[in-house]
N, C-alpha and C. Protein backbone atom coordinates (compact mmCIF):
# COMPACT_ATOMS: atom_id res chain seq x y z
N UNK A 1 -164.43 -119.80 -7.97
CA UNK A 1 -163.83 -120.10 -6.71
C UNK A 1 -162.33 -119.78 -6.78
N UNK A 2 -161.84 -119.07 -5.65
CA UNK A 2 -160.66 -118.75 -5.45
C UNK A 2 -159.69 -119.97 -5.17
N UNK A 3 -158.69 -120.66 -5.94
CA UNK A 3 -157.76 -121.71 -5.62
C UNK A 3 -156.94 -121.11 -4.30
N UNK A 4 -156.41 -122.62 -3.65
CA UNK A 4 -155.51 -121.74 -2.32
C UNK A 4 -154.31 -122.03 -3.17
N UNK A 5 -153.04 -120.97 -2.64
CA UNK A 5 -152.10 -121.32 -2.90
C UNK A 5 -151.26 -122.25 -2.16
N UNK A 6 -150.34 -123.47 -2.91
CA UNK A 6 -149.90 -124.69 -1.93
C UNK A 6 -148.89 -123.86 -1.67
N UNK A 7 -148.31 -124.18 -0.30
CA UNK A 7 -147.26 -123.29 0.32
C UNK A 7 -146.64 -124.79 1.41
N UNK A 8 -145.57 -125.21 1.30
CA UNK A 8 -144.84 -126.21 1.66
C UNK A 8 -144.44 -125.57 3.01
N UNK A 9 -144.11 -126.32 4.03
CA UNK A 9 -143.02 -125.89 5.55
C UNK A 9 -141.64 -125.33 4.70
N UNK A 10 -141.42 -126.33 3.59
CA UNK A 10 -140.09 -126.54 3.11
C UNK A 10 -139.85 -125.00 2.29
N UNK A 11 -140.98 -124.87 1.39
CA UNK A 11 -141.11 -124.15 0.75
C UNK A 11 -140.67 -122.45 1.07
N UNK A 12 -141.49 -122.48 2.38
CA UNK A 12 -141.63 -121.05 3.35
C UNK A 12 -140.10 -121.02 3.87
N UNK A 13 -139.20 -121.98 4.47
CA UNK A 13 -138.18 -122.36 5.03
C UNK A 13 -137.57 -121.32 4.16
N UNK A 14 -137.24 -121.93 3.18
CA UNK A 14 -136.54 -121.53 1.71
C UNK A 14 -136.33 -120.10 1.79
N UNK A 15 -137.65 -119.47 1.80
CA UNK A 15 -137.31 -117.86 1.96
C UNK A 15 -136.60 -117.02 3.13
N UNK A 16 -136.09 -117.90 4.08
CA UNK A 16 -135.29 -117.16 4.92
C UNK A 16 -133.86 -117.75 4.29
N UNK A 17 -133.74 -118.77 3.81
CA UNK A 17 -132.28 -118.88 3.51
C UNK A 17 -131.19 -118.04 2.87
N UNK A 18 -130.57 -117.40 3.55
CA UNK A 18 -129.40 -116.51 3.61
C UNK A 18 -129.88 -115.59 3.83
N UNK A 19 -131.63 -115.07 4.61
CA UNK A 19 -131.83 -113.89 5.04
C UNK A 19 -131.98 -113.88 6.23
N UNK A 20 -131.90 -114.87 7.21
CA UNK A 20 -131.81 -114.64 8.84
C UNK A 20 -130.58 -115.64 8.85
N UNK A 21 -129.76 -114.40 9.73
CA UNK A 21 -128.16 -115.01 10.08
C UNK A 21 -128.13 -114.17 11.37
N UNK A 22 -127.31 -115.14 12.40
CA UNK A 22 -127.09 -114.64 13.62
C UNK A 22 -126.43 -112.79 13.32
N UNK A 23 -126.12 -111.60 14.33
CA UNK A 23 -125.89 -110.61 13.97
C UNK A 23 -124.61 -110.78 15.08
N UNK A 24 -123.70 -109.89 14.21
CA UNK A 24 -122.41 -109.89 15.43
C UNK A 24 -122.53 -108.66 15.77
N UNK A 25 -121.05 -108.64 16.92
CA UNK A 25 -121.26 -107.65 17.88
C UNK A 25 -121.89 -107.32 19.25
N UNK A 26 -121.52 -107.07 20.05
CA UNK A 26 -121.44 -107.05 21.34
C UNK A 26 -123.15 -106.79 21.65
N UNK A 27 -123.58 -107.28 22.05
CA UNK A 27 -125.24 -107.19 22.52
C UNK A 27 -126.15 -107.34 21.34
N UNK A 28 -125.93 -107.39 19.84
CA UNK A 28 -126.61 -107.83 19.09
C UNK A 28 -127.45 -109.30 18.68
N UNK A 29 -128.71 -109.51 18.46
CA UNK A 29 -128.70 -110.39 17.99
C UNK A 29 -130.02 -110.43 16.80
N UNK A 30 -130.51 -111.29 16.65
CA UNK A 30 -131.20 -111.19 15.46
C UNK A 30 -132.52 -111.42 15.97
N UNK A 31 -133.44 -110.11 15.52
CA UNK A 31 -135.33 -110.28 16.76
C UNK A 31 -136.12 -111.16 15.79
N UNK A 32 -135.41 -111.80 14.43
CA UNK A 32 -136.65 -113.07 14.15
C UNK A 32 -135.81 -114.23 14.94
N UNK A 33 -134.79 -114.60 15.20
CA UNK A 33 -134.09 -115.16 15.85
C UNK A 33 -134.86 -115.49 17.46
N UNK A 34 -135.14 -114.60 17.79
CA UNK A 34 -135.64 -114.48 19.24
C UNK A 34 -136.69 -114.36 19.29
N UNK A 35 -137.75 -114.45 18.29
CA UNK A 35 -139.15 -114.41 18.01
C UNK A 35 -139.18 -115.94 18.13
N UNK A 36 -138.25 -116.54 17.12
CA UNK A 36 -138.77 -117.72 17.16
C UNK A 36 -138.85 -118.56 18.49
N UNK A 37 -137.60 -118.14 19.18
CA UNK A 37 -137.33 -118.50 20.83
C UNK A 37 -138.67 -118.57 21.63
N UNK A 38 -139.25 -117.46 21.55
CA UNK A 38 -140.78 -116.86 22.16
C UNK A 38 -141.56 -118.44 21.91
N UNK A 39 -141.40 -118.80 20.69
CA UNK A 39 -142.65 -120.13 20.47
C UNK A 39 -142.32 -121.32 21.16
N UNK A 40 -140.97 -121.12 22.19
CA UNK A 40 -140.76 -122.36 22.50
C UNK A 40 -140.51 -122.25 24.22
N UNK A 41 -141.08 -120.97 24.14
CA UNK A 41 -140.72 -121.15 25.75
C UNK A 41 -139.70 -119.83 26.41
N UNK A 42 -138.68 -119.56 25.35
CA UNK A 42 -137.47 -118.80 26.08
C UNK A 42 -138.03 -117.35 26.20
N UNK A 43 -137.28 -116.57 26.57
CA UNK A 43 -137.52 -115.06 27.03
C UNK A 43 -137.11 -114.27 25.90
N UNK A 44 -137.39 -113.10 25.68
CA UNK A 44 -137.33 -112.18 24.63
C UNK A 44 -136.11 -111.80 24.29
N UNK A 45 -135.54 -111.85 25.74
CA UNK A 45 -133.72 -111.04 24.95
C UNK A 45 -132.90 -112.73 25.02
N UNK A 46 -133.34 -113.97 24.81
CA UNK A 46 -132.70 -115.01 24.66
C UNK A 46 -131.54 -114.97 23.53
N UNK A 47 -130.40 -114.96 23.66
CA UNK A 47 -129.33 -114.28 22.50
C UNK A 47 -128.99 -115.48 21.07
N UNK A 48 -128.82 -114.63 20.27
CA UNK A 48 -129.19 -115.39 18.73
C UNK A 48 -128.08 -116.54 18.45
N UNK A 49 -126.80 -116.42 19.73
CA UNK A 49 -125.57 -117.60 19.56
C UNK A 49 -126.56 -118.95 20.37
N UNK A 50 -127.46 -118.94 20.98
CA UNK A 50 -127.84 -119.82 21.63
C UNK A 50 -128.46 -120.95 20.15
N UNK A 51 -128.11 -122.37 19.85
CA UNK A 51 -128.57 -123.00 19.35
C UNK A 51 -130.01 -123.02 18.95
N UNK A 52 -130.51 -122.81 17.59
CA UNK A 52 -131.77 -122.04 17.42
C UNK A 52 -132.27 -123.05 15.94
N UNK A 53 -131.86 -124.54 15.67
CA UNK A 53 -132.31 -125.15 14.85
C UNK A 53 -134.04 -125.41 15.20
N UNK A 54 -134.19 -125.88 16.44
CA UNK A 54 -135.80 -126.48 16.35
C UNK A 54 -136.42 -124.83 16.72
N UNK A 55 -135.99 -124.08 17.17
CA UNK A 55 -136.95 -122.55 17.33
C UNK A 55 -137.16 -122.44 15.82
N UNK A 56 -135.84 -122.47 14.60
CA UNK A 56 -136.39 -121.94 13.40
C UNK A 56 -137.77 -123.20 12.62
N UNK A 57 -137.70 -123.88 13.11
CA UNK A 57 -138.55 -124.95 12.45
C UNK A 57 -139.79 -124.89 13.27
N UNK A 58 -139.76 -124.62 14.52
CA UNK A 58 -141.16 -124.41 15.42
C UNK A 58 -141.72 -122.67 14.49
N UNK A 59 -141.07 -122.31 14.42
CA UNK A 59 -141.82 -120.91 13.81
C UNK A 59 -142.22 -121.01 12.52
N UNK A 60 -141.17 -121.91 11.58
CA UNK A 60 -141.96 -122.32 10.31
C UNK A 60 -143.50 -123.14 10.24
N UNK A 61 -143.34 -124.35 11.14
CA UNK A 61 -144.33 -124.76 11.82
C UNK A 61 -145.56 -123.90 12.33
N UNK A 62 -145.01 -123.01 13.05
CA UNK A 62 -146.46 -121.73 13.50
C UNK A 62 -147.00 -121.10 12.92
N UNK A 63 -146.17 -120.91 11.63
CA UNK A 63 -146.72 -119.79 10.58
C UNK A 63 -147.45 -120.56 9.50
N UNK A 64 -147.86 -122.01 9.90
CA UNK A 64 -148.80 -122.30 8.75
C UNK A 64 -149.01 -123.66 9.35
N UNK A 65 -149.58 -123.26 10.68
CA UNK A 65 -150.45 -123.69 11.49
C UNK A 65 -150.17 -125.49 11.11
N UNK A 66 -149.22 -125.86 11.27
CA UNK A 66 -148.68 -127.33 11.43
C UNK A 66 -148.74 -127.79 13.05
N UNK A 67 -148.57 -128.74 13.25
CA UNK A 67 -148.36 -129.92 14.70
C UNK A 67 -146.75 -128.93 14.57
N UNK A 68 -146.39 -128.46 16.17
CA UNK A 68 -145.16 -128.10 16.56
C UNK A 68 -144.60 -129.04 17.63
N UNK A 69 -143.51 -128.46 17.70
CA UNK A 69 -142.94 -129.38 19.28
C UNK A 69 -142.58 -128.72 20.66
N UNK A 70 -142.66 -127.36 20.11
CA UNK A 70 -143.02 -126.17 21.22
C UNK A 70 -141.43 -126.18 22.42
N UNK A 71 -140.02 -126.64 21.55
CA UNK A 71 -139.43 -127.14 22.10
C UNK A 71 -138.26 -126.29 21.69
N UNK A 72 -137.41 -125.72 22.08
CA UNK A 72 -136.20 -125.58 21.70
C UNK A 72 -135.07 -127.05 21.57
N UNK A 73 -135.43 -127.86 22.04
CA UNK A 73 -134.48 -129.21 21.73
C UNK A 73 -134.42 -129.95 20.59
N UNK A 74 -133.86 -129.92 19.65
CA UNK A 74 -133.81 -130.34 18.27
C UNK A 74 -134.52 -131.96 18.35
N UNK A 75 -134.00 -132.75 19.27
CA UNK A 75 -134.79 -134.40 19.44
C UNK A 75 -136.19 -133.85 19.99
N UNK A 76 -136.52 -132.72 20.38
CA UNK A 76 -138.17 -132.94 20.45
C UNK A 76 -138.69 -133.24 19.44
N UNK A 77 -138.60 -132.89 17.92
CA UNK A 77 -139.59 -133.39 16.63
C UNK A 77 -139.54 -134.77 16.68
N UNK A 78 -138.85 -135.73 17.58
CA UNK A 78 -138.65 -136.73 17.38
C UNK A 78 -140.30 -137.60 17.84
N UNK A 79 -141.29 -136.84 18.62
CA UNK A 79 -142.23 -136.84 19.45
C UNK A 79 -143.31 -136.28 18.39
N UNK A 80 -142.91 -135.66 17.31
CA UNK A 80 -144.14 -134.79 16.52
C UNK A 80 -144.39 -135.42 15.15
N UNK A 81 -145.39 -135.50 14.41
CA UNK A 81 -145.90 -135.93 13.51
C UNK A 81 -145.87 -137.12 13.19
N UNK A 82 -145.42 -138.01 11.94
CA UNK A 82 -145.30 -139.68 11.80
C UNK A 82 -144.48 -139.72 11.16
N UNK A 83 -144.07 -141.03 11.71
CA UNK A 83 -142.58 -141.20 11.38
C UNK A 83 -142.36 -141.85 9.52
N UNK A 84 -141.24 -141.71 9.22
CA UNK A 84 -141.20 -141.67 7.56
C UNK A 84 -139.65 -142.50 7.49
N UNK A 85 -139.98 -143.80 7.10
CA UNK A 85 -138.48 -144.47 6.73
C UNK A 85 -137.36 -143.49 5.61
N UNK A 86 -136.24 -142.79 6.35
CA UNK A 86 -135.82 -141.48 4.93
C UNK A 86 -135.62 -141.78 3.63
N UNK A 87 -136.13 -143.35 3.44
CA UNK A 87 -136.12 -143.73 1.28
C UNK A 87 -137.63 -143.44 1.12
N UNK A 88 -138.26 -142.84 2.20
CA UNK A 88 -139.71 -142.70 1.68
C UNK A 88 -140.11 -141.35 1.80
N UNK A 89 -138.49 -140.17 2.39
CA UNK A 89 -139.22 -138.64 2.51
C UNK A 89 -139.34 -137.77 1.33
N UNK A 90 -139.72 -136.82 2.03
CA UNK A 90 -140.19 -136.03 0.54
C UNK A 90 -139.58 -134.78 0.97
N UNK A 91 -139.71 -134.09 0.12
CA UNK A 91 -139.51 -133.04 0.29
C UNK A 91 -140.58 -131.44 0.39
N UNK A 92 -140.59 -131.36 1.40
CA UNK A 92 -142.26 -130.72 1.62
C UNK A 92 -142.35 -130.72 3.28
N UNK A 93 -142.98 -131.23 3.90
CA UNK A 93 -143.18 -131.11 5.32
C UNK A 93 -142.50 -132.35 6.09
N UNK A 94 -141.61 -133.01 5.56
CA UNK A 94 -140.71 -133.71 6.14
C UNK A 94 -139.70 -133.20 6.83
N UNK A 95 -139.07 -133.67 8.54
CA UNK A 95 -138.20 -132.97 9.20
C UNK A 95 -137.41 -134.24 9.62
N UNK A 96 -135.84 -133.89 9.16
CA UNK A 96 -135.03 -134.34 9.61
C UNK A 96 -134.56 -133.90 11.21
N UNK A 97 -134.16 -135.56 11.69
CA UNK A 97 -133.22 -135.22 13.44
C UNK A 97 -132.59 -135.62 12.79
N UNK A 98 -131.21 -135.31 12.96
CA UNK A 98 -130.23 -135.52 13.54
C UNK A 98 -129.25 -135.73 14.73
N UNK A 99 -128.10 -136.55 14.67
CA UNK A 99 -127.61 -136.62 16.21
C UNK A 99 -126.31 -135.46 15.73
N UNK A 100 -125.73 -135.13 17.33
CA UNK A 100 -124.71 -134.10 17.35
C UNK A 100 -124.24 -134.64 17.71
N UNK A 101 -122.83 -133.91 18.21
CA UNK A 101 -121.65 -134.45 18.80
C UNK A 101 -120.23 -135.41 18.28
N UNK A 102 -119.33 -135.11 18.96
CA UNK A 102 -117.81 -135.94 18.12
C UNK A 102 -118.28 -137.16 19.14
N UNK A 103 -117.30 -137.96 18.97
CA UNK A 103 -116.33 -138.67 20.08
C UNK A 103 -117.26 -140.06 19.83
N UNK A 104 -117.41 -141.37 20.64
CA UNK A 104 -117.53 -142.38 20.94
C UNK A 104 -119.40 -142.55 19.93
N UNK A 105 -119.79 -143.15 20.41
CA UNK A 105 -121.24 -143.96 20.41
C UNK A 105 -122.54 -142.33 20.78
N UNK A 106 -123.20 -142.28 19.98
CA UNK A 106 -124.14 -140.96 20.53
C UNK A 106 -125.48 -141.70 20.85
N UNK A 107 -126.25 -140.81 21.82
CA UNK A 107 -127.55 -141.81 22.10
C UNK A 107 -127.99 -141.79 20.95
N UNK A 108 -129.23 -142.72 20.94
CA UNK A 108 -130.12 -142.84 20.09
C UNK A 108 -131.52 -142.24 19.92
N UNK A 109 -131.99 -142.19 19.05
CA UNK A 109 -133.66 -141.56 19.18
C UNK A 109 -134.41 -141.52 20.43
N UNK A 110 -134.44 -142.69 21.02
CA UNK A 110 -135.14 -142.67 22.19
C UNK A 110 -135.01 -141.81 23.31
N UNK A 111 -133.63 -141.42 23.26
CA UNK A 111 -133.16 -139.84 24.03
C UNK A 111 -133.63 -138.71 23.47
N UNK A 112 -134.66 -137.92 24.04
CA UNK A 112 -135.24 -136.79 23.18
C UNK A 112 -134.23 -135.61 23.82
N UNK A 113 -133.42 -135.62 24.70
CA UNK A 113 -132.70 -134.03 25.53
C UNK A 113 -131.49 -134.91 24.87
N UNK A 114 -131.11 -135.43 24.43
CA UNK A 114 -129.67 -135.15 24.46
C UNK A 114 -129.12 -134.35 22.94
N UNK A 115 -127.83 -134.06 22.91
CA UNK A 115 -128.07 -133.07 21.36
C UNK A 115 -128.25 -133.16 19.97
N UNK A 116 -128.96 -132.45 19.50
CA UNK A 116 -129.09 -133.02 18.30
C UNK A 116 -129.34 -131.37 17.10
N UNK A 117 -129.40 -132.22 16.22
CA UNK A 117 -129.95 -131.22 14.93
C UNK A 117 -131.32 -131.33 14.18
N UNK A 118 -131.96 -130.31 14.19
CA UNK A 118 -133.39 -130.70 13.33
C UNK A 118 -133.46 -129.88 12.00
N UNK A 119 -133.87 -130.10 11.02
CA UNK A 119 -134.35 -129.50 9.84
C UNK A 119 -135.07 -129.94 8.61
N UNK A 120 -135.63 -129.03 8.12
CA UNK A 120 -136.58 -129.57 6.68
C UNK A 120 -135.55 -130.61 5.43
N UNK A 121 -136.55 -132.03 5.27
CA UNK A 121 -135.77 -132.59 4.54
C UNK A 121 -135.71 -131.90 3.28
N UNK A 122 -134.11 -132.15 2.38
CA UNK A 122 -134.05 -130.99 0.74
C UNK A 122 -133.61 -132.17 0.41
N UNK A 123 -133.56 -133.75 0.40
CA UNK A 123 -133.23 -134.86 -0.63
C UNK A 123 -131.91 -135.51 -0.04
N UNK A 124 -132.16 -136.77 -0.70
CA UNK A 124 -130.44 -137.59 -0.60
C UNK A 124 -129.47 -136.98 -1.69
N UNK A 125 -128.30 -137.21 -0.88
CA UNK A 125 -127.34 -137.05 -1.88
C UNK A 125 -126.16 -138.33 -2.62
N UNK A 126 -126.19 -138.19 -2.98
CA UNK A 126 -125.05 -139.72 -3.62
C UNK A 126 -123.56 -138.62 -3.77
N UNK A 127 -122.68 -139.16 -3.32
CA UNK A 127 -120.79 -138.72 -3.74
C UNK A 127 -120.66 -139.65 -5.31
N UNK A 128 -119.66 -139.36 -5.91
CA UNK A 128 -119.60 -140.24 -7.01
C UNK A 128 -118.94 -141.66 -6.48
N UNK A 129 -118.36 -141.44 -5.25
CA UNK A 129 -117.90 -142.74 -5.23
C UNK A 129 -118.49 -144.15 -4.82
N UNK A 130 -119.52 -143.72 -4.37
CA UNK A 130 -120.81 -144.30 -3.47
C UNK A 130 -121.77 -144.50 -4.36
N UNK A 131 -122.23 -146.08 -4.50
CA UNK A 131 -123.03 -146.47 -5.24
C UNK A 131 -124.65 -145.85 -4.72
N UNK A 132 -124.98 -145.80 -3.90
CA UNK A 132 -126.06 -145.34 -3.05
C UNK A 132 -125.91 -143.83 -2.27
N UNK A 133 -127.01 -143.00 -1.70
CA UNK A 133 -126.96 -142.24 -1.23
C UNK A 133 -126.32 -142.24 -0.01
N UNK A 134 -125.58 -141.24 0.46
CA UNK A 134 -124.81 -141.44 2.00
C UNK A 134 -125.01 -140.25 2.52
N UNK A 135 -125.73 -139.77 1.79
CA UNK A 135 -126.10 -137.80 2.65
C UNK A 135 -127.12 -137.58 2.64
N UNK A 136 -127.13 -136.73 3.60
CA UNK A 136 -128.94 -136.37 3.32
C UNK A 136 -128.95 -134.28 3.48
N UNK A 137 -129.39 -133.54 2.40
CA UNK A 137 -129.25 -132.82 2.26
C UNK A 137 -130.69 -131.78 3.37
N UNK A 138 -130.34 -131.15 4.21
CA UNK A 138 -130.68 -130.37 5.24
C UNK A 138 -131.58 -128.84 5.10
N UNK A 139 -132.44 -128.03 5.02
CA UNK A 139 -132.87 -127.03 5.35
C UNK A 139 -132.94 -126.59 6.61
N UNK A 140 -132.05 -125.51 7.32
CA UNK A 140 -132.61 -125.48 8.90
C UNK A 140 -131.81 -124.44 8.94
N UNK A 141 -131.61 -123.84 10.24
CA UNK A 141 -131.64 -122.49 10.75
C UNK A 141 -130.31 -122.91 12.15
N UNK A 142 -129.42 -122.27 12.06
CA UNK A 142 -128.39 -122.11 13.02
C UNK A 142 -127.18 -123.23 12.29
N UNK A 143 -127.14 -123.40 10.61
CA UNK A 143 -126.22 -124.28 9.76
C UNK A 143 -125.57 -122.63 9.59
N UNK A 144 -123.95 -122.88 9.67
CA UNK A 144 -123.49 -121.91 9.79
C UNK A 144 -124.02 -120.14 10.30
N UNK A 145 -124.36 -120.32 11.92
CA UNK A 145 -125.09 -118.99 11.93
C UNK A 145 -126.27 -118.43 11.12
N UNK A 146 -126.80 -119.42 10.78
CA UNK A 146 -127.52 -118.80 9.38
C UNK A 146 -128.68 -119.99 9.14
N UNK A 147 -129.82 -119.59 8.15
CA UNK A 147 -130.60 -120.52 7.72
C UNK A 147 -130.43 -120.84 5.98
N UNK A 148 -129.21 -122.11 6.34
CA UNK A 148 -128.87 -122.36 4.97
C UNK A 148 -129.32 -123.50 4.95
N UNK A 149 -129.06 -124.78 3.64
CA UNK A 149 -128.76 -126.05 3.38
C UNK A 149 -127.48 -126.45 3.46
N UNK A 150 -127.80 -127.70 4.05
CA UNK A 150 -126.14 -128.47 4.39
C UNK A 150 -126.30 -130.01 3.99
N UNK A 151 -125.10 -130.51 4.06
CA UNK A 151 -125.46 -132.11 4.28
C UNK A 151 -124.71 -132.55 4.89
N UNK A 152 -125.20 -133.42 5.23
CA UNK A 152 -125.02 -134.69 6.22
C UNK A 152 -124.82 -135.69 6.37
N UNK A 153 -124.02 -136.81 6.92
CA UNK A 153 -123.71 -138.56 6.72
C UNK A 153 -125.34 -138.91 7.42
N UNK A 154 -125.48 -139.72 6.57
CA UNK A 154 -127.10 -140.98 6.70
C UNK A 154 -127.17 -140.85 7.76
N UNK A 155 -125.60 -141.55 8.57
CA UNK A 155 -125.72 -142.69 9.52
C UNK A 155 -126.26 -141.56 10.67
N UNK A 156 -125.99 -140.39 10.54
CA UNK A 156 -126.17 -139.18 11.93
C UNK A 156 -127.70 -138.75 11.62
N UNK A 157 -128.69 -139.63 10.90
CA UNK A 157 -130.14 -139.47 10.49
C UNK A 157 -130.71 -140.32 11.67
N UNK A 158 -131.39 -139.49 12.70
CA UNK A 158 -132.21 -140.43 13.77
C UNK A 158 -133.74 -140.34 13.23
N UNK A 159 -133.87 -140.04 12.67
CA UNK A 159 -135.57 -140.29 12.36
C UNK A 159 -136.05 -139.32 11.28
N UNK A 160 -137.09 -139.36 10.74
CA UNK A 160 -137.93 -138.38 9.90
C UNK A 160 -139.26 -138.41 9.90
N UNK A 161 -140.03 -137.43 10.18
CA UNK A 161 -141.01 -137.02 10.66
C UNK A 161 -141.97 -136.51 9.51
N UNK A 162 -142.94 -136.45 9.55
CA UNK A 162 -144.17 -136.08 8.18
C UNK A 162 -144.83 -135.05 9.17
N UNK A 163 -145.05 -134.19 9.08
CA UNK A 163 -145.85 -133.28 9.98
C UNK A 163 -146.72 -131.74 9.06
N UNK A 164 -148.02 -132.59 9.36
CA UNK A 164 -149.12 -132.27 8.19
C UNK A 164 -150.26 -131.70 8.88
């Protein structure tokens, strides 16, 4: 019998990192960029500066036939799979929200349109000065133009999702 090979959301993620980056220049943009757009609704020439975190995670999602959120709005995953207290995620098909934005008080989870960030959880991080973790380290797509890893303060962690 032929074994399958295990192939993670996280895993697959991984292989675009530092190979799909927005394209500059006047009418350029990037066609996996706008492929992924296609899975969520937008139109074909939808341009690659347009915020494209939950398109890159809906296409990781499509390509190995996971629960999607069919959403370009980063708080839509907030609606998809089961929810995961983040001292209990893993790293594998776990998706971080995040909230966006400067200034005052940001909504909370229960606001699925207002702005946010989504991506594959890659682990906590601890600073040395911090007895405990205070970051949470990111996989996702539109972190600097690009599908890199980043991190993040806890406190801007609205939920985490298991989506299997």
């Amino acid at each position: 019998m032929i074994e399958p090979i295990p192939l993670t959301a996280y895993a697959l993620a991984q292989r675009y990192a530092h190979e799909i980056r927005e394209l500059t220049g006047d009418g350029q943009h990037h066609p996996w960029i706008q492929w992924a757009f296609l899975l969520c609704g937008y139109g074909p020439n939808t341009p690659d500066e347009t915020a494209w975190c939950s398109a890159f995670v809906n296409a990781i999602c499509w390509e190995l036939r996971l629960p999607r959120s069919k959403s370009a709005l980063a708080r839509s995953w907030l609606a998809i799979g089961i929810p995961v207290p983040l001292d209990q995620a893993t790293v594998g098909f776990d998706i971080v929200v995040l909230s966006r934005g400067t200034g005052g008080v940001q909504p909370g989870p229960e606001n699925l349109t207002a702005p946010g960030h989504v991506g594959f959880f890659a682990g906590l991080d601890t600073r040395p000065s911090s007895p405990r973790p205070d970051g949470v380290l990111v996989l996702a797509g539109n972190q600097g133009d690009a599908v890199s890893l980043d991190r993040f303060p806890i406190a801007s962690v609205l939920g985490v999702r298991r989506v299997r």
